[in-house]
C-alpha atoms as a PDB file:
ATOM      1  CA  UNK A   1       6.854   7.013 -12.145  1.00  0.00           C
ATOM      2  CA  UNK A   2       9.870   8.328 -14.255  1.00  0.00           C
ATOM      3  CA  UNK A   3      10.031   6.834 -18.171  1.00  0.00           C
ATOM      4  CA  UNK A   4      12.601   4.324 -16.719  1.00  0.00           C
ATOM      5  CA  UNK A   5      10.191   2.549 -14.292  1.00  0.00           C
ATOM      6  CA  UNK A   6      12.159   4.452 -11.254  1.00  0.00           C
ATOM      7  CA  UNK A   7      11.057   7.493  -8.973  1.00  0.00           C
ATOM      8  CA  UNK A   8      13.774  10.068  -9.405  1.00  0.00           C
ATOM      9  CA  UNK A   9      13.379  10.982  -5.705  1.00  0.00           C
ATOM     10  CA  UNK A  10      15.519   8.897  -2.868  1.00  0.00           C
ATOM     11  CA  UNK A  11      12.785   7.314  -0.140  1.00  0.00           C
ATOM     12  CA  UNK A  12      16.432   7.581   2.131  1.00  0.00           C
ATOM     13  CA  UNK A  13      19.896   8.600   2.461  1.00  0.00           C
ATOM     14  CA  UNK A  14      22.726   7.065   3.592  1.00  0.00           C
ATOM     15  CA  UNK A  15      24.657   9.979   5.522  1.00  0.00           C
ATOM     16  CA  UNK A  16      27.620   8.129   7.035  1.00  0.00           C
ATOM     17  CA  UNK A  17      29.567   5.227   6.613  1.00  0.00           C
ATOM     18  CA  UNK A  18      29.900   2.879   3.191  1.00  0.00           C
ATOM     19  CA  UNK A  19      27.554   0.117   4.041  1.00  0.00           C
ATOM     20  CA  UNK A  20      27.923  -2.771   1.872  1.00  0.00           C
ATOM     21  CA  UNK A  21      25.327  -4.231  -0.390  1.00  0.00           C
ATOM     22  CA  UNK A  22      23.817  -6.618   1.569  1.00  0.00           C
ATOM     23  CA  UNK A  23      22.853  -4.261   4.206  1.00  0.00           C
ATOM     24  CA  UNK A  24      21.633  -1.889   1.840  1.00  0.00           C
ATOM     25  CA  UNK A  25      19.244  -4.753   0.613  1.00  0.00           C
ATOM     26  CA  UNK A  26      18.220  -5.714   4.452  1.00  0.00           C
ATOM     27  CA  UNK A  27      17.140  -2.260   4.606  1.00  0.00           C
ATOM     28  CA  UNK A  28      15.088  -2.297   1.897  1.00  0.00           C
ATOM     29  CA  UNK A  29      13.168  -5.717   2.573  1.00  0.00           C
ATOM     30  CA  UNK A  30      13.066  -4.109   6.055  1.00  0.00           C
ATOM     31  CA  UNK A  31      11.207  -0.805   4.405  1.00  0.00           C
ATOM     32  CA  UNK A  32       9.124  -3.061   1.705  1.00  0.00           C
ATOM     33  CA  UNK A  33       7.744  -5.547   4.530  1.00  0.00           C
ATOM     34  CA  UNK A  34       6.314  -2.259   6.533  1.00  0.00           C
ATOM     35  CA  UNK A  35       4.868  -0.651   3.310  1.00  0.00           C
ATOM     36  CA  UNK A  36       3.594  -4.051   2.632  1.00  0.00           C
ATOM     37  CA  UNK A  37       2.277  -4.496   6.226  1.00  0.00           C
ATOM     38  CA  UNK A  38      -1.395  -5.020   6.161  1.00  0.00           C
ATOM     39  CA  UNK A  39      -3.489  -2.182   8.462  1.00  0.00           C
ATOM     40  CA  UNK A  40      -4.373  -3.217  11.789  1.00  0.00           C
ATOM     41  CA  UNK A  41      -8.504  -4.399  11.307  1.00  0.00           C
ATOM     42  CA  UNK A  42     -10.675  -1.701  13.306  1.00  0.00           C
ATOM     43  CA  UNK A  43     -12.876  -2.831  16.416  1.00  0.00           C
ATOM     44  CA  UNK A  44     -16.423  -4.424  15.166  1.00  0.00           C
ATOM     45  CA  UNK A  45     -19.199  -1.621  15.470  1.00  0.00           C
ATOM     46  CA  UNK A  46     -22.075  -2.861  17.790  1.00  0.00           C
ATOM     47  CA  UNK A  47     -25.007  -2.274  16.116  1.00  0.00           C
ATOM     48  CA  UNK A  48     -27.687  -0.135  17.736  1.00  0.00           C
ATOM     49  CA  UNK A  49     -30.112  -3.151  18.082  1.00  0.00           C
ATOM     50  CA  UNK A  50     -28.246  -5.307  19.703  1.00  0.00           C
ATOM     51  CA  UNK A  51     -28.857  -5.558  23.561  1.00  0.00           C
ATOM     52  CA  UNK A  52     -26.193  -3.381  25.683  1.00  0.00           C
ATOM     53  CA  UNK A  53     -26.542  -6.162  28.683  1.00  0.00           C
ATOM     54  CA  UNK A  54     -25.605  -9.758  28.798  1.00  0.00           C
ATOM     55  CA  UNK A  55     -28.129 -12.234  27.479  1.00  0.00           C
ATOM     56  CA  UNK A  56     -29.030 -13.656  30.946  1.00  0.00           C
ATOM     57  CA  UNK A  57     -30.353 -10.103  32.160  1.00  0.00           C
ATOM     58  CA  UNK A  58     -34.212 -10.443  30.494  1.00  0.00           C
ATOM     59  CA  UNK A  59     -34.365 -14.461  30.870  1.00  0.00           C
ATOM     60  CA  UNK A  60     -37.553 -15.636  32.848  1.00  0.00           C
ATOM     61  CA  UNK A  61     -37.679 -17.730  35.693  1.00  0.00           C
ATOM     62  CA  UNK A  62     -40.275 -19.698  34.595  1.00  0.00           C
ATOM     63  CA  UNK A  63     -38.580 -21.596  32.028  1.00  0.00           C
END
């Protein structure tokens, strides 16, 4: 961060047009709410001891 609190470098450009204020600032919430976005959570890892086949494979008959 700069002494003033602000990066010095642009995170975008505006090439063409004049847009007004208030779509200036939609882009912006737009841009903060993906930065802001919580990662997707990864898969659960099976763990090595736990059984590979479904519970009722090993049950007995004699139950």
């Amino acid at each position: 961060m700069s002494p003033s609190g602000m990066d010095t470098v642009p995170v975008f450009r505006v090439l063409r047009g004049d847009p007004e204020d208030a779509e200036l600032a939609a882009l912006v919430a737009v841009f903060t709410a993906l930065a802001s976005a919580a990662p997707p959570s990864p898969a659960p890892v099976r763990s090595a001891w736990s059984p590979r086949t479904s519970k009722t494979w090993r049950t007995s008959t004699l139950r």
